[in-house]
Protein backbone atom coordinates (compact mmCIF):
# COMPACT_ATOMS: atom_id res chain seq x y z
CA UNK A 1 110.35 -43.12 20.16
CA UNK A 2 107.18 -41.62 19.27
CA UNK A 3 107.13 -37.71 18.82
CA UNK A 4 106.37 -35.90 21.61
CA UNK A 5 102.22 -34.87 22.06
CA UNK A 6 101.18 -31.42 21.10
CA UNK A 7 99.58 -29.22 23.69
CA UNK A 8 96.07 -28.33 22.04
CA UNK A 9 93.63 -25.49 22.67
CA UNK A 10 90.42 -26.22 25.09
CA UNK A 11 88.34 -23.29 25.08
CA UNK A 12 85.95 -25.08 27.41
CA UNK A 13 86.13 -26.66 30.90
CA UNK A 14 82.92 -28.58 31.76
CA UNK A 15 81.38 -27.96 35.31
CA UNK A 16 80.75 -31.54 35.89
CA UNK A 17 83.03 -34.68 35.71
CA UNK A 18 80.40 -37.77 35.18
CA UNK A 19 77.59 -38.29 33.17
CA UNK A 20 75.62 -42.02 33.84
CA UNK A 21 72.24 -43.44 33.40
CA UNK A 22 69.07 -42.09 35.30
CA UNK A 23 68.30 -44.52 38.75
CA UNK A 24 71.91 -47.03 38.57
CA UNK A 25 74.28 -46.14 40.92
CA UNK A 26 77.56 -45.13 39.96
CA UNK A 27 79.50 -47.79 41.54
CA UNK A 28 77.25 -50.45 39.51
CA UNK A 29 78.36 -49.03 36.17
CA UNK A 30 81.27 -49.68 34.06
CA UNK A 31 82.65 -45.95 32.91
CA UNK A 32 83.82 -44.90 29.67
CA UNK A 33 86.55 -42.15 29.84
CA UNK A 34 85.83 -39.07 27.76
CA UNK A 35 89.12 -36.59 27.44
CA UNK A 36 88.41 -33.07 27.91
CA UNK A 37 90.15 -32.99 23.89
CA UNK A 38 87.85 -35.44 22.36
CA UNK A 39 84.78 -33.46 24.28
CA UNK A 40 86.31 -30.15 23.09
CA UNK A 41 85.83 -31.38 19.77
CA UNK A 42 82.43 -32.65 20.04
CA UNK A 43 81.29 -28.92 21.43
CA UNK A 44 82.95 -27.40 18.47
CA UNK A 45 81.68 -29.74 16.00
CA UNK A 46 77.86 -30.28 17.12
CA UNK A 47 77.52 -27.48 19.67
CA UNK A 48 79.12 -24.65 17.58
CA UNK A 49 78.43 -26.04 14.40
CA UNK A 50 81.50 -25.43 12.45
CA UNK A 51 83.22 -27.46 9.75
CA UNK A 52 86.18 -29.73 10.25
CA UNK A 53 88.74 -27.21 8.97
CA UNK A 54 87.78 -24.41 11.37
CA UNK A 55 87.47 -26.50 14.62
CA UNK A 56 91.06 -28.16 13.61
CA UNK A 57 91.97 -24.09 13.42
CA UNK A 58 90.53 -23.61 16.82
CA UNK A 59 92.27 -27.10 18.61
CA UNK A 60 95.51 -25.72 16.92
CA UNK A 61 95.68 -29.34 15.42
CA UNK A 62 95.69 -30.84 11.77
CA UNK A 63 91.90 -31.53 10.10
CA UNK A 64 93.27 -35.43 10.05
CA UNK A 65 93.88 -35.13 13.89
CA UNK A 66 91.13 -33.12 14.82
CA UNK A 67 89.24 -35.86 12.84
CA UNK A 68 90.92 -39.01 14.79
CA UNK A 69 89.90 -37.12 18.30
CA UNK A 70 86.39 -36.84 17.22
CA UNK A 71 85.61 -40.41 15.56
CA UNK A 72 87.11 -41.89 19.44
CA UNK A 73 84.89 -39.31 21.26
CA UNK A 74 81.88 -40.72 18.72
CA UNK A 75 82.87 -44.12 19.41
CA UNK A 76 83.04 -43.71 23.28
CA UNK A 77 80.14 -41.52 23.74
CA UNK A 78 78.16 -44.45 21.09
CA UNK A 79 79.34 -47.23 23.67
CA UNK A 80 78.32 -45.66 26.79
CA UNK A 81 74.53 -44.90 25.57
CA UNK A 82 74.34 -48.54 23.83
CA UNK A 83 76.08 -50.28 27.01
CA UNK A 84 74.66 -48.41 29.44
CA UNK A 85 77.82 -47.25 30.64
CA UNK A 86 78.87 -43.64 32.61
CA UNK A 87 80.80 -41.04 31.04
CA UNK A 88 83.92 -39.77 32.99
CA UNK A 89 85.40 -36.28 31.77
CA UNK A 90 88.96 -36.43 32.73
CA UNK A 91 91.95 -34.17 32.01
CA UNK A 92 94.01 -36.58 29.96
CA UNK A 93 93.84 -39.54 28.55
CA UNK A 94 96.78 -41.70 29.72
């Protein structure tokens, strides 16, 4: 059984829940889901600008996890602007 998923800190809720390319409509694209954790870490990271160590601080997570959640928020975000995909924010990623 794995061990039981740590409630981390989101000091940020975004105001909109889709993000997709200019002129397709939605229901034409395939959509990449974005958890409001992974995007947390990319506004601490790029936004904020801080190192790894202080946004880990902030998430109330380990640097190694802090630095798992970012590389698959990198990855997704990477595949939706190469693919041409739409970016869902959603609460959790189940």
């Amino acid at each position: 059984m794995p061990r039981p998923r740590l409630c981390r800190k989101i000091g940020f809720r975004p105001g909109v829940a889709y993000f997709k390319p200019r002129g397709v409509p939605l229901v034409d694209l395939e959509i990449v889901n974005l958890s409001v954790e992974e995007l947390e870490a990319v506004r601490l990271k790029n936004v904020k600008g801080l190192d790894q160590t202080e946004c880990a601080k902030r998430m109330h997570t380990s640097q190694s996890t802090f630095q798992r959640i970012l590389s698959s928020a990198y990855k997704k975000i990477a595949e939706a602007l190469v693919f041409g995909k739409a970016i869902e924010i959603v609460k959790d990623n189940k």
